[in-house]
N, C-alpha and C. Protein backbone atom coordinates (compact mmCIF):
# COMPACT_ATOMS: atom_id res chain seq x y z
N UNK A 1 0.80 -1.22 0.00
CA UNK A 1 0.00 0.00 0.00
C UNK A 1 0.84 1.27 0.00
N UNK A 2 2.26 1.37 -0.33
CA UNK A 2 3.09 2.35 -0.12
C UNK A 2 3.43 3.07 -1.17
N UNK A 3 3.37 4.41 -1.46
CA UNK A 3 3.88 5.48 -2.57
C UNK A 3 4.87 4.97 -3.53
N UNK A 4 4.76 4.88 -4.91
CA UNK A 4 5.93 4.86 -5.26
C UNK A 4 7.26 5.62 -4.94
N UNK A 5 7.22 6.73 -4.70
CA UNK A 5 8.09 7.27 -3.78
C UNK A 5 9.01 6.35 -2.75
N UNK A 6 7.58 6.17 -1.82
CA UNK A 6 8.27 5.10 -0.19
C UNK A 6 8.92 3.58 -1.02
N UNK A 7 8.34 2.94 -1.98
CA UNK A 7 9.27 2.43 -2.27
C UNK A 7 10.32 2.22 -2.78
N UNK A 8 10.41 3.58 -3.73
CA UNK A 8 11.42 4.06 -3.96
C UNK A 8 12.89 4.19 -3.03
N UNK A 9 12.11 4.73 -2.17
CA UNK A 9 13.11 4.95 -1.27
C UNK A 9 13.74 3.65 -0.27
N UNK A 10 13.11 2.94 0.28
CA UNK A 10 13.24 1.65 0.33
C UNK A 10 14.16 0.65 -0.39
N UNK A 11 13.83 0.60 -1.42
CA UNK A 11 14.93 0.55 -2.38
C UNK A 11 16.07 1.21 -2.91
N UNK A 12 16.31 2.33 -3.09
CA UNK A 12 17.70 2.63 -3.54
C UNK A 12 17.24 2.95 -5.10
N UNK A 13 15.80 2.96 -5.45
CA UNK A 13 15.70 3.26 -6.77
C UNK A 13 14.65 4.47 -6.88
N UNK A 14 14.72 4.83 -8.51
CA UNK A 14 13.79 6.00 -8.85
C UNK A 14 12.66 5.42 -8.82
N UNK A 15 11.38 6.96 -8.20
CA UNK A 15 9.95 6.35 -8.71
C UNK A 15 9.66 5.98 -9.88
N UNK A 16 10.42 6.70 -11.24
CA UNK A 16 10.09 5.34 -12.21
C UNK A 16 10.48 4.28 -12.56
N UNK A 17 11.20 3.91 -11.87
CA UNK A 17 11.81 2.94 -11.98
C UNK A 17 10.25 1.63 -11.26
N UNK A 18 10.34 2.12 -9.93
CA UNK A 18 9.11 1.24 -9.41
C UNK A 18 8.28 1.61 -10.75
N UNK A 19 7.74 1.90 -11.09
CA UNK A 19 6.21 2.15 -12.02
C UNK A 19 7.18 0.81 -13.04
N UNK A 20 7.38 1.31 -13.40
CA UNK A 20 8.05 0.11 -14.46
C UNK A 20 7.91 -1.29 -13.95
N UNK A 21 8.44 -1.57 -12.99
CA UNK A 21 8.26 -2.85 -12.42
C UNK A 21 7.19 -3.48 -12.08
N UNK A 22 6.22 -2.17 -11.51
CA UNK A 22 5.06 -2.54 -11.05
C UNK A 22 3.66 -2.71 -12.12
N UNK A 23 4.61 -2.38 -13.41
CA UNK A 23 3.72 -2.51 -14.50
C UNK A 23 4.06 -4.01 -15.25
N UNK A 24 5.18 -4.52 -15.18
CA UNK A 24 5.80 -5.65 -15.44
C UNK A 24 4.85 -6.89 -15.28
N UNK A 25 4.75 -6.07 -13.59
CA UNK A 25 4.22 -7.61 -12.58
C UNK A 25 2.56 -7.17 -13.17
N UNK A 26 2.18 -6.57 -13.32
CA UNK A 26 0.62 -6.28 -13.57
C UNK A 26 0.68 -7.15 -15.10
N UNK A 27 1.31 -6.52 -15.94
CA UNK A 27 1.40 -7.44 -17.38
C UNK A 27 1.48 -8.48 -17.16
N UNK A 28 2.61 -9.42 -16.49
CA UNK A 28 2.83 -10.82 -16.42
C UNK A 28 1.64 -11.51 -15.40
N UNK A 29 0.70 -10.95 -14.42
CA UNK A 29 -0.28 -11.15 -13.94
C UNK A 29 -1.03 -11.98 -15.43
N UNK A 30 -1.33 -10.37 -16.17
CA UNK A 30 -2.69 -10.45 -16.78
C UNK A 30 -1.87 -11.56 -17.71
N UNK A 31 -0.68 -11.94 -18.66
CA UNK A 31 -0.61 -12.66 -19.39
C UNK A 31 -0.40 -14.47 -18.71
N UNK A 32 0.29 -14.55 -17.77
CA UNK A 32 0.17 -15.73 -17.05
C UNK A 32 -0.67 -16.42 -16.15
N UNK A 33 -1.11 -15.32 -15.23
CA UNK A 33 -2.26 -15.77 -14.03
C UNK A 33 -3.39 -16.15 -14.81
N UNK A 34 -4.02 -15.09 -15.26
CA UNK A 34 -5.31 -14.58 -15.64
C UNK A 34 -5.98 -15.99 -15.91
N UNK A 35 -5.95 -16.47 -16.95
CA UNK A 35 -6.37 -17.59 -17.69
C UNK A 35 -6.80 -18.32 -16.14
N UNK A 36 -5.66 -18.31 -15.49
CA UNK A 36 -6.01 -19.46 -14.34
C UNK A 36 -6.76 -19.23 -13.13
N UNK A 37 -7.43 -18.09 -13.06
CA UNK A 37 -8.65 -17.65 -11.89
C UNK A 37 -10.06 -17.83 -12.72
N UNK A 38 -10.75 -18.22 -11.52
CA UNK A 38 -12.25 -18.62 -12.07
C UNK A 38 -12.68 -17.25 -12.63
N UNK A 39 -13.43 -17.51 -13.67
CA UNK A 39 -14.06 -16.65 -13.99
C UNK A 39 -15.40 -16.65 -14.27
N UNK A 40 -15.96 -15.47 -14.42
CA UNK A 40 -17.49 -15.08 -14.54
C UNK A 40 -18.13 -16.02 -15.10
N UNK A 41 -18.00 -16.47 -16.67
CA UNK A 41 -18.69 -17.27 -17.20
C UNK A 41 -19.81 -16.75 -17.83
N UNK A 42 -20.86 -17.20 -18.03
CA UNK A 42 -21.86 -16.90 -19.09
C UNK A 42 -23.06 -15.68 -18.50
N UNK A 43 -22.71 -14.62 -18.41
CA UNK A 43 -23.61 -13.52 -17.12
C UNK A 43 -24.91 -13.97 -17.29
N UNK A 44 -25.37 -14.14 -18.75
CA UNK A 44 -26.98 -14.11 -19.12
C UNK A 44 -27.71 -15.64 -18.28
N UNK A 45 -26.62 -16.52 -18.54
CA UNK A 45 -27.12 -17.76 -17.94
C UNK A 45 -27.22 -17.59 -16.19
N UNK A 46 -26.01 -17.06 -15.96
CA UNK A 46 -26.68 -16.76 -14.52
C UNK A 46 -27.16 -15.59 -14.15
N UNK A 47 -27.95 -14.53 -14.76
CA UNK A 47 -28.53 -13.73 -14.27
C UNK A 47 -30.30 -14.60 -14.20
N UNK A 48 -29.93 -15.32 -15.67
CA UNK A 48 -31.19 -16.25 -15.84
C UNK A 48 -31.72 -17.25 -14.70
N UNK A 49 -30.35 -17.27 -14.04
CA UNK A 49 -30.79 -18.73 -12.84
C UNK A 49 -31.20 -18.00 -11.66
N UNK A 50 -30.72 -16.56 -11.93
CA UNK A 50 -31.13 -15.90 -9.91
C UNK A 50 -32.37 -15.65 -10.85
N UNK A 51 -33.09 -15.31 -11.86
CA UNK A 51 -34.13 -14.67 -12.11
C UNK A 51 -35.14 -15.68 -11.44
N UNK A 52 -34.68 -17.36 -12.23
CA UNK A 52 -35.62 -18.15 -12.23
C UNK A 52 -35.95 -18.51 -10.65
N UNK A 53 -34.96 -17.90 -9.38
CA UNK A 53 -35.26 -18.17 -8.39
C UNK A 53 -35.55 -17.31 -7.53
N UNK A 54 -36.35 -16.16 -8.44
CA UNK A 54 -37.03 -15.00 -7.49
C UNK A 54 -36.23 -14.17 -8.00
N UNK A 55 -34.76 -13.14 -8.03
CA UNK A 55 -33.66 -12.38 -7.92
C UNK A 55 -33.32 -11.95 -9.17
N UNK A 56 -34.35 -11.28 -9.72
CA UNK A 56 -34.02 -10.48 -11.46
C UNK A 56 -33.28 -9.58 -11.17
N UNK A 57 -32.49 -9.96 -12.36
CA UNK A 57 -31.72 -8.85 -12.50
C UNK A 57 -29.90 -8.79 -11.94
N UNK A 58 -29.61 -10.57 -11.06
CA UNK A 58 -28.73 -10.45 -10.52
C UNK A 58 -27.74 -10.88 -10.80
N UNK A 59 -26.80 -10.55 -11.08
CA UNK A 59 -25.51 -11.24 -11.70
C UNK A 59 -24.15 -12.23 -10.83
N UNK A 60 -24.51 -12.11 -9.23
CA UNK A 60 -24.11 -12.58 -8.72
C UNK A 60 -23.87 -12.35 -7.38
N UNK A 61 -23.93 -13.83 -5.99
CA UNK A 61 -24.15 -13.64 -4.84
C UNK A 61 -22.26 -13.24 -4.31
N UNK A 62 -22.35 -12.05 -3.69
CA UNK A 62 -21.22 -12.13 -2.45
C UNK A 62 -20.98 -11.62 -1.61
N UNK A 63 -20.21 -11.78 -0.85
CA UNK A 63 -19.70 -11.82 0.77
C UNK A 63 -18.78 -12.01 1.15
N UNK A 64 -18.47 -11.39 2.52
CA UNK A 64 -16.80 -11.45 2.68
C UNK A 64 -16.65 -11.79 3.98
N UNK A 65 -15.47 -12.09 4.79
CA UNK A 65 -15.28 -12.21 6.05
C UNK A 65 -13.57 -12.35 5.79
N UNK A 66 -13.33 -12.13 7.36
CA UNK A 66 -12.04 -11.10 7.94
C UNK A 66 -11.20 -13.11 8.10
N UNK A 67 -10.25 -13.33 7.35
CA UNK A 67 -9.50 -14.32 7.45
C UNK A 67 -7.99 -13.65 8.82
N UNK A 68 -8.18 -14.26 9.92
CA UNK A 68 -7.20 -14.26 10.64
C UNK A 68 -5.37 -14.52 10.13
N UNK A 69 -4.85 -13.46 10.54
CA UNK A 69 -3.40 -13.94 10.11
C UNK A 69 -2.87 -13.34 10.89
N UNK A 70 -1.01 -13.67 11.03
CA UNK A 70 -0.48 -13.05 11.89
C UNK A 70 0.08 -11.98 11.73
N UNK A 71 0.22 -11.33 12.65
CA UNK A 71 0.37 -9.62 12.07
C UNK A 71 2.17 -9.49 11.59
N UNK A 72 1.90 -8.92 10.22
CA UNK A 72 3.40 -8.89 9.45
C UNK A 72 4.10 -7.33 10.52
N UNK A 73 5.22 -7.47 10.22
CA UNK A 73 6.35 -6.85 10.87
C UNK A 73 6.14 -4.99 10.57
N UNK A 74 5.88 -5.64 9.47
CA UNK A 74 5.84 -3.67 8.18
C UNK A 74 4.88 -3.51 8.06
N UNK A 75 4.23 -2.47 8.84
CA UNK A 75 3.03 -1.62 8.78
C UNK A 75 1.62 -2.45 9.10
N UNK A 76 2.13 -3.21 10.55
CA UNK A 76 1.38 -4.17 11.09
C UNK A 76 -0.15 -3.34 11.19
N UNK A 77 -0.17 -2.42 11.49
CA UNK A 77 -1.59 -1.63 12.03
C UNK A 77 -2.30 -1.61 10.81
N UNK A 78 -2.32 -1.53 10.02
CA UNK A 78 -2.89 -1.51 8.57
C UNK A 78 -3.67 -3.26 8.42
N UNK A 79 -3.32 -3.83 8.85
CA UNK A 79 -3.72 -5.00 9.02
C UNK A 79 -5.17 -5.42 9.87
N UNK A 80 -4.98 -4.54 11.29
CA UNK A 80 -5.80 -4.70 12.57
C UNK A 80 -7.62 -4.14 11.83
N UNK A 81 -8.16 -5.27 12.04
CA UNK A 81 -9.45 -4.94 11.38
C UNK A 81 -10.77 -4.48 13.16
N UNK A 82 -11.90 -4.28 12.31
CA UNK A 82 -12.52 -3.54 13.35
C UNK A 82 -12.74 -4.20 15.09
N UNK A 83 -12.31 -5.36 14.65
CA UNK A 83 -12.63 -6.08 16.00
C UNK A 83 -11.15 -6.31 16.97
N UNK A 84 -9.94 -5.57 16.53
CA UNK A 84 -8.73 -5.61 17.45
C UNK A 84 -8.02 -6.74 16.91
N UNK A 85 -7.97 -7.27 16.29
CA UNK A 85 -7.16 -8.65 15.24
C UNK A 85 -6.45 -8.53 14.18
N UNK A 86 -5.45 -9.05 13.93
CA UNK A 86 -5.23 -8.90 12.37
C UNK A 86 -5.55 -9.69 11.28
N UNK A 87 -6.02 -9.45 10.26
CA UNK A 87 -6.89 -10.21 9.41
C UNK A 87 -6.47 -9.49 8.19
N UNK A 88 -7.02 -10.25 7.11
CA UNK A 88 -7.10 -9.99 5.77
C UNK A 88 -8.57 -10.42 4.90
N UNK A 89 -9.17 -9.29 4.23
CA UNK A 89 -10.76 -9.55 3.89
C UNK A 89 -11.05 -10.50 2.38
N UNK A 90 -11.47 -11.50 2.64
CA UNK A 90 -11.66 -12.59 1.66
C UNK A 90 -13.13 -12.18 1.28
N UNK A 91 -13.19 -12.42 0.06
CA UNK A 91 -14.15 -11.62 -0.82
C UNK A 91 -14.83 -12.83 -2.15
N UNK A 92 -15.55 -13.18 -1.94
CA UNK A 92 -15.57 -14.32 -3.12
C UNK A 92 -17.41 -14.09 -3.63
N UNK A 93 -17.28 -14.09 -4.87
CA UNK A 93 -18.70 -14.21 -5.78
C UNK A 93 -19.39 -15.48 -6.09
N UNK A 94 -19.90 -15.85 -5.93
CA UNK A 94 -20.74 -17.45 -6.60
C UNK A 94 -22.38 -16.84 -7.54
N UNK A 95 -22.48 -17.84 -8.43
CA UNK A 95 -23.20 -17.97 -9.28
C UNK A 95 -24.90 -18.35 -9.12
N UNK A 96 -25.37 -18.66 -9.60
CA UNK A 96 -26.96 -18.52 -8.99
C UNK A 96 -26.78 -20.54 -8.39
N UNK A 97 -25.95 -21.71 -8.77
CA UNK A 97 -25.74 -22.86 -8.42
C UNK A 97 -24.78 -22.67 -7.43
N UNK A 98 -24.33 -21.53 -7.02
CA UNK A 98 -23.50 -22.04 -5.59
C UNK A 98 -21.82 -21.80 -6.17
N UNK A 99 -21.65 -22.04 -6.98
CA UNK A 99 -20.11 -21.72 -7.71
C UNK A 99 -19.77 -20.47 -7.28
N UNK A 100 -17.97 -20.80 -7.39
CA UNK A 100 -17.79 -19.80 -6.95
C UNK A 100 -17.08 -19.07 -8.52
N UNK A 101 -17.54 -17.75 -8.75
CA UNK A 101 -16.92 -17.47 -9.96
C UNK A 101 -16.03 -16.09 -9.86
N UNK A 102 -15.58 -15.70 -8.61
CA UNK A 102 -14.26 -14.74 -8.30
C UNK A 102 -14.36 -14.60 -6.82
């Protein structure tokens, strides 16, 4: 969550230098990862399945909850969620059958 700047500085390098890198890892995301996370899938078919079960119009169910972890070293407070813990917020979509599609 830190400025290109702060990591700049952190490093020993220029802020464009981070942008560059951090555009690298975003490219090699979208060209390597991508393919391999669930995805949406057919919207019409499942907007069709929440329709057929009452819920027009919906493209998809989600919800989140606070996954416990242990609090990292660097900029631990950023972590501490509303209940005094440290956590990280898991976020997942499912389909009108229960799938999960992000």
């Amino acid at each position: 969550p830190d400025s290109y700047r702060s990591v700049a500085n952190q490093f020993g390098v220029g802020k464009s230098t981070v942008g560059v890198a951090v555009m690298q890892v975003a490219n090699a995301i979208v060209e390597l990862l991508l393919s391999k996370v669930v995805t949406l899938g057919n919207v019409q078919v499942i907007i069709d399945g929440f329709a057929a079960m009452g819920f027009p119009n919906c493209g998809g169910a989600i919800d989140g909850m606070h996954i416990p972890i242990l609090g990292p070293d660097h900029q631990g407070s950023q972590y501490i969620n509303r209940n005094g813990y440290f956590s990280m917020v898991l976020q997942a979509l499912v389909d009108h059958k229960g799938h999960f599609t992000n």
